[in-house]
N, C-alpha and C. Protein backbone atom coordinates (compact mmCIF):
# COMPACT_ATOMS: atom_id res chain seq x y z
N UNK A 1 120.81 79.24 117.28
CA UNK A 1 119.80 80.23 117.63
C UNK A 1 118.64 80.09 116.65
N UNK A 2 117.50 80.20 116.87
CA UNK A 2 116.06 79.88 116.12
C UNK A 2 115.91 81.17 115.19
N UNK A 3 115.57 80.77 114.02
CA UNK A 3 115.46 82.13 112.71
C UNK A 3 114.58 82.97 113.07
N UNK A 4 113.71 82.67 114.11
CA UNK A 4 112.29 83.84 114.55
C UNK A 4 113.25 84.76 115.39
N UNK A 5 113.92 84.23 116.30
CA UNK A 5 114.92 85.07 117.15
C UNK A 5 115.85 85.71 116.15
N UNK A 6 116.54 85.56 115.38
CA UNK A 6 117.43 86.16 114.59
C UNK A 6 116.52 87.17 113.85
N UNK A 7 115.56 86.98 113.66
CA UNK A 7 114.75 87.76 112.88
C UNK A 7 114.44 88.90 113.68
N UNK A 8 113.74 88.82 115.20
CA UNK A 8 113.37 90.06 116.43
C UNK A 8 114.89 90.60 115.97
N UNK A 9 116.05 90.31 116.48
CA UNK A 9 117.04 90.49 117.24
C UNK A 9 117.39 91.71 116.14
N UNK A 10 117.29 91.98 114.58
CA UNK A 10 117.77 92.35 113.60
C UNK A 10 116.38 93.66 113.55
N UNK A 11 114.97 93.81 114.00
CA UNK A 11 114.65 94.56 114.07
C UNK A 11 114.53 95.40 115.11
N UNK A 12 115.35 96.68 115.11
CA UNK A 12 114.97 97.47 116.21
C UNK A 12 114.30 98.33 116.31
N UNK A 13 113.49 99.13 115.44
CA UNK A 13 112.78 100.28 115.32
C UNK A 13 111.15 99.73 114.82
N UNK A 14 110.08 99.65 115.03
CA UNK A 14 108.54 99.27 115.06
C UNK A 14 108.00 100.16 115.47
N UNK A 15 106.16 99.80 114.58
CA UNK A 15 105.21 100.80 115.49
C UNK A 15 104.82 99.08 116.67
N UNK A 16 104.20 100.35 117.88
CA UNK A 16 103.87 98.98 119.08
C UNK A 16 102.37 98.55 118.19
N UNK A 17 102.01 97.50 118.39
CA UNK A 17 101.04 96.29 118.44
C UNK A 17 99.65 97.14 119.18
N UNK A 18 98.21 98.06 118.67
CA UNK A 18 97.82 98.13 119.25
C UNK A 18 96.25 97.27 119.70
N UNK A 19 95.81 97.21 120.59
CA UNK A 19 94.78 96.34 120.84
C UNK A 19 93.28 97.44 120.83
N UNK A 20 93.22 98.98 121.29
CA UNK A 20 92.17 99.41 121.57
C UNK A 20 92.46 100.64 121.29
N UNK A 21 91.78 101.79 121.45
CA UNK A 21 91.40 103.08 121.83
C UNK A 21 90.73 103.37 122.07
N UNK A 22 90.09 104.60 123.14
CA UNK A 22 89.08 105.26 123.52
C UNK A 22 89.09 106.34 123.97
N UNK A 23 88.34 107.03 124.28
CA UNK A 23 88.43 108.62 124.57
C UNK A 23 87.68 108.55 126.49
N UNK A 24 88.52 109.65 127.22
CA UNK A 24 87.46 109.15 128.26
C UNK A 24 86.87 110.00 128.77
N UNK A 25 85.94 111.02 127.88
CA UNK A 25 85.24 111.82 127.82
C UNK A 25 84.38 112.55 126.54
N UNK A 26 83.33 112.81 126.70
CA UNK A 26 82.90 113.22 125.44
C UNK A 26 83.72 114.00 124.21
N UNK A 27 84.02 114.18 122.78
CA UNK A 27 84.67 115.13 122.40
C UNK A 27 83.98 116.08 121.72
N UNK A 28 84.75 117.49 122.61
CA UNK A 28 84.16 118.97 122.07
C UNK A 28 85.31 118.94 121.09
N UNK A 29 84.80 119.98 119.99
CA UNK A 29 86.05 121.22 119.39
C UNK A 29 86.93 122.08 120.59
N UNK A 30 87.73 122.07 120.19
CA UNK A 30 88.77 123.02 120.69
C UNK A 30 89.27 122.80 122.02
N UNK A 31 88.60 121.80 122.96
CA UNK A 31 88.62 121.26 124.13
C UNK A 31 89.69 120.07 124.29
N UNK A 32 90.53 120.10 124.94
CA UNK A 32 91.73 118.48 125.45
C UNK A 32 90.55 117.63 125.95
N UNK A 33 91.22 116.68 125.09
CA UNK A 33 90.75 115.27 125.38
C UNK A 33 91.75 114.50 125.52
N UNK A 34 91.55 113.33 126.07
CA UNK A 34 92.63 112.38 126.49
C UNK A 34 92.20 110.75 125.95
N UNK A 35 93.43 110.47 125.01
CA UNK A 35 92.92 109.22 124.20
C UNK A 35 93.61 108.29 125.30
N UNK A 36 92.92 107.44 125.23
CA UNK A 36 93.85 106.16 126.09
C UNK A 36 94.20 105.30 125.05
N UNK A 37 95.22 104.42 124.84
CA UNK A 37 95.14 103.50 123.72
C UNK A 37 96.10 102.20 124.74
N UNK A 38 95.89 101.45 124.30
CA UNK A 38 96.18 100.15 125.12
C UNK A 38 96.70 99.25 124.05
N UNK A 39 97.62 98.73 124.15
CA UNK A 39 98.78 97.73 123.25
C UNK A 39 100.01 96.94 123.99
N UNK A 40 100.50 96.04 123.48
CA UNK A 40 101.24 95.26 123.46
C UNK A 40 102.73 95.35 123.40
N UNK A 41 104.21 94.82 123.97
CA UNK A 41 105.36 94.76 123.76
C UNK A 41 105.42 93.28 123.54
N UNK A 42 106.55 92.89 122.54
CA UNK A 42 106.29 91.44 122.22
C UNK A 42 107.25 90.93 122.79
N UNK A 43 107.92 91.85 123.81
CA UNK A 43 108.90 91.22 125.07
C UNK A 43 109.40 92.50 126.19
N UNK A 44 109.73 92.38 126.83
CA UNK A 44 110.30 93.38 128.03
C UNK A 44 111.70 94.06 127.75
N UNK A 45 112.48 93.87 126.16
CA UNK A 45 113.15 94.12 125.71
C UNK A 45 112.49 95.48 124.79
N UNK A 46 111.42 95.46 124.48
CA UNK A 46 111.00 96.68 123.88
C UNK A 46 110.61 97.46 124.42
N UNK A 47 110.63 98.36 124.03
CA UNK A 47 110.27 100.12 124.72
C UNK A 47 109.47 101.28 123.93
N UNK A 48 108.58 101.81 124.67
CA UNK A 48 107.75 102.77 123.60
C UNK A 48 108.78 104.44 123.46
N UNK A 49 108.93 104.24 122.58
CA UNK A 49 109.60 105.45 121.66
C UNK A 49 108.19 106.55 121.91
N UNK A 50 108.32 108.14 121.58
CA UNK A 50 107.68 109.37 121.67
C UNK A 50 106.59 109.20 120.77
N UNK A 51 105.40 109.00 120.61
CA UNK A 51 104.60 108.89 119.97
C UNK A 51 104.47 110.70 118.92
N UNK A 52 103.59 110.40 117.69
CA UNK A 52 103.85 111.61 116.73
C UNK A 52 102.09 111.72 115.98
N UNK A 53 101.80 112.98 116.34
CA UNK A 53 100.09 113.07 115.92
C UNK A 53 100.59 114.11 114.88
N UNK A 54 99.71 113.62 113.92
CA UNK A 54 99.49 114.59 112.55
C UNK A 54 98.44 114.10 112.16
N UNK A 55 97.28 116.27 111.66
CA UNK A 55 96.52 116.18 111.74
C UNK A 55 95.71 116.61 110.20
N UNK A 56 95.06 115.99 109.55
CA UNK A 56 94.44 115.89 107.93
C UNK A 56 93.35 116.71 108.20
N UNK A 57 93.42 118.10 108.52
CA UNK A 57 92.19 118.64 108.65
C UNK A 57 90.97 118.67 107.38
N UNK A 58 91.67 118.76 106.09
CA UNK A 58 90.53 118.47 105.13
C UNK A 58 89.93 117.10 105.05
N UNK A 59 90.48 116.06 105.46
CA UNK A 59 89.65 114.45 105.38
C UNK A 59 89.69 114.28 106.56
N UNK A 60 89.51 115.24 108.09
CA UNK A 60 89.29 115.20 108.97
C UNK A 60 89.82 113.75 109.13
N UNK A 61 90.98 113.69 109.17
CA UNK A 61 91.87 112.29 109.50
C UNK A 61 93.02 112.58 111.12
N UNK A 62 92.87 112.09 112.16
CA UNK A 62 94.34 112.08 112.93
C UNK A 62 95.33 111.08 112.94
N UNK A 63 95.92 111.03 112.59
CA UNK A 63 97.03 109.83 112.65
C UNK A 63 97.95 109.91 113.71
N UNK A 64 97.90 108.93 114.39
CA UNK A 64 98.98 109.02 115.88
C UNK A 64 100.01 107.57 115.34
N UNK A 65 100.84 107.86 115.60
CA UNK A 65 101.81 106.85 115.28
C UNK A 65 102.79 106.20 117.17
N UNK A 66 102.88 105.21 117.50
CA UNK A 66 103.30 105.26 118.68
C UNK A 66 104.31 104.09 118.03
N UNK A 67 105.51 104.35 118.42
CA UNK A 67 107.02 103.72 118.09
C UNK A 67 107.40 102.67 119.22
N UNK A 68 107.88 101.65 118.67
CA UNK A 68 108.52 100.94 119.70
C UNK A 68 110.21 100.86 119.39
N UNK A 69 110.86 100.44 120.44
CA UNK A 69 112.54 100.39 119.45
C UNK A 69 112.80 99.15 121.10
N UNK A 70 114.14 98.90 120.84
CA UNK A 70 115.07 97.76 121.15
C UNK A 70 116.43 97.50 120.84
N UNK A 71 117.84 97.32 122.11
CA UNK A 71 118.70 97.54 121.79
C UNK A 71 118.68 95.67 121.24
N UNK A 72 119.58 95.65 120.03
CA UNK A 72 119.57 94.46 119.63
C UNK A 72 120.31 93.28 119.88
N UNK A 73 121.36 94.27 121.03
CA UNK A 73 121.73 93.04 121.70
C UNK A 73 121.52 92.79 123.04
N UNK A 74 119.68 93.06 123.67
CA UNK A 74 119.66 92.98 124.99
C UNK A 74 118.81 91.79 124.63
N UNK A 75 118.83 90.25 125.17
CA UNK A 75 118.11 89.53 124.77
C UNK A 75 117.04 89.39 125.92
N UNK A 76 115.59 88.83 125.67
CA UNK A 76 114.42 88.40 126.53
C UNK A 76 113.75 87.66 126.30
N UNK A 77 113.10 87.01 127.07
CA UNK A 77 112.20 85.79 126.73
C UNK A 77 110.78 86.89 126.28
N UNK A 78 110.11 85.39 125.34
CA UNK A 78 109.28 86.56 124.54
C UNK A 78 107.90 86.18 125.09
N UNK A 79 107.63 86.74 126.32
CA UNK A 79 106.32 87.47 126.77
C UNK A 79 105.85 88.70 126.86
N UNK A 80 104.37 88.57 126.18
CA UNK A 80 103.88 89.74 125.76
C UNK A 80 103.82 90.82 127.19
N UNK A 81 104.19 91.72 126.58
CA UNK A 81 104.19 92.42 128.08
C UNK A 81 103.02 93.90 127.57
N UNK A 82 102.02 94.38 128.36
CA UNK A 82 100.85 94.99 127.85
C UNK A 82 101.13 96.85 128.50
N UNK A 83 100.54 97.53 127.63
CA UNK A 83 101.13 98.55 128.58
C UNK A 83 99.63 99.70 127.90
N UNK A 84 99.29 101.01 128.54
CA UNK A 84 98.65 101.49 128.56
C UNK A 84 99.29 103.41 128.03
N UNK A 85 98.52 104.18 127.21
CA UNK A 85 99.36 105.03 127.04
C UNK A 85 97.95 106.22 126.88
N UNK A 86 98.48 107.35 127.54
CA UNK A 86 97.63 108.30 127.61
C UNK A 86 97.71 109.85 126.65
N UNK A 87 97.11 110.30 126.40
CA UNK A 87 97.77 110.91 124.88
C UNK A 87 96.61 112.39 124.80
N UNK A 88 96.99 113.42 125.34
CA UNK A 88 95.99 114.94 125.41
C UNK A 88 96.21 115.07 123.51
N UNK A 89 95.06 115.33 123.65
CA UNK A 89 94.14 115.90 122.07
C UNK A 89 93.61 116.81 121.95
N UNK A 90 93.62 117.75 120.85
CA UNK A 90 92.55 118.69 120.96
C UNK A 90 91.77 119.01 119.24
N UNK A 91 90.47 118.28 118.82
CA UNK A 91 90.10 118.59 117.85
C UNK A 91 89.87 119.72 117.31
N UNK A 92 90.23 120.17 116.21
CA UNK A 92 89.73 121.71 115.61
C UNK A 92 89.02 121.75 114.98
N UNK A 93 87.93 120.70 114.66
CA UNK A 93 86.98 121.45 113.91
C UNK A 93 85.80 120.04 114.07
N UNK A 94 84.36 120.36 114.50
CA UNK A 94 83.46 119.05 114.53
C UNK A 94 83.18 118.64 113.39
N UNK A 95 82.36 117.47 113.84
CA UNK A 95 82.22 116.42 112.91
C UNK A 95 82.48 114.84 112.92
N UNK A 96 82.12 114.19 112.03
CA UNK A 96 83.43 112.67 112.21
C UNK A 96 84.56 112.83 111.53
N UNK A 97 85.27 112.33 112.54
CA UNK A 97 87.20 112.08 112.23
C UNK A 97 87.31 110.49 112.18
N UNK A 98 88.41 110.28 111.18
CA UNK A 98 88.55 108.61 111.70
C UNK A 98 90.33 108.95 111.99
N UNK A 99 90.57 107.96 113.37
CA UNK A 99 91.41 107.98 114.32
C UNK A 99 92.51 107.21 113.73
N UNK A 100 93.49 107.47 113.51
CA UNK A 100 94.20 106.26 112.62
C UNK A 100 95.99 106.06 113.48
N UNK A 101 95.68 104.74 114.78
CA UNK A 101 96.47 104.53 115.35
C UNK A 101 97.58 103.09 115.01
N UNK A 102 98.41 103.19 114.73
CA UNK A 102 99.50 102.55 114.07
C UNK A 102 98.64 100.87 113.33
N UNK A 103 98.00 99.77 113.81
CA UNK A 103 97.60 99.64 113.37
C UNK A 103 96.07 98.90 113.15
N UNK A 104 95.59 99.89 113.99
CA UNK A 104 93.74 100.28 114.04
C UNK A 104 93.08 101.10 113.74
N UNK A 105 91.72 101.58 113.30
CA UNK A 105 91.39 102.96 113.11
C UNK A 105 89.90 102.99 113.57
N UNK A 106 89.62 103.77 113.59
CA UNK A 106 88.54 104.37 114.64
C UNK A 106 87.77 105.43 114.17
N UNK A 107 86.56 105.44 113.71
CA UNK A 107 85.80 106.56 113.46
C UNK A 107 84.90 107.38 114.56
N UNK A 108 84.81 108.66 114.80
CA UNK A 108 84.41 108.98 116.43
C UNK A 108 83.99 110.35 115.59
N UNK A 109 82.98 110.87 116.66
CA UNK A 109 81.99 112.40 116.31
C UNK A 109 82.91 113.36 117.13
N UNK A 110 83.15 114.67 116.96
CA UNK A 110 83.09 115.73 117.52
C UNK A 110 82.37 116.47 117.56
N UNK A 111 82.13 116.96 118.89
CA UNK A 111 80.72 117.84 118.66
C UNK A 111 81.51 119.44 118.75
N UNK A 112 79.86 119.86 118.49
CA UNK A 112 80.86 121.58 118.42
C UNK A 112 80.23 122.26 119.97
């Protein structure tokens, strides 16, 4: 068996691979918004775990964390498989925030 495979096979818990984010609407205070974020599985063996937002209101920071996991003995050929994830928000207070998604970050205005 190839050491890159022994290596996947032994991790099961990751954040997913992300490629983007965006908002798809202007952002107010106190108003839901809906982040889209778009990323990667590095096979059809992985799965997105419950994603977890915590929010730094004094360094106006959000951190979203989105999890991937994998049973370690389901094996797959390793094509990237792409997936899309939709995520309601609601800022509390305007200004710029920087967006800090597992591993990208994003600086964006709120208006009031």
């Amino acid at each position: 068996m190839p050491a890159d495979l022994l290596i996947i096979m032994k991790q099961t818990r990751l954040l997913a691979d992300i490629k983007s984010i965006s908002f798809a609407k202007e952002l107010l205070i106190g108003k839901k918004v809906t982040l889209v974020v778009k990323g990667f599985l590095r096979d059809s063996a992985w799965k997105l775990g419950e994603e977890s937002v915590q929010i730094d209101r004094d360094n106006k920071v959000l951190f979203l964390k989105i999890p991937i996991h994998r049973d370690s003995n389901q094996l797959a050929m390793q094509v990237i498989e792409n997936f899309k994830k939709e995520i309601d928000l609601v800022f509390p207070d305007s200004g710029k925030w920087l967006i800090r998604c597992n591993n990208i970050s994003e600086e964006i205005k709120v208006k009031s």
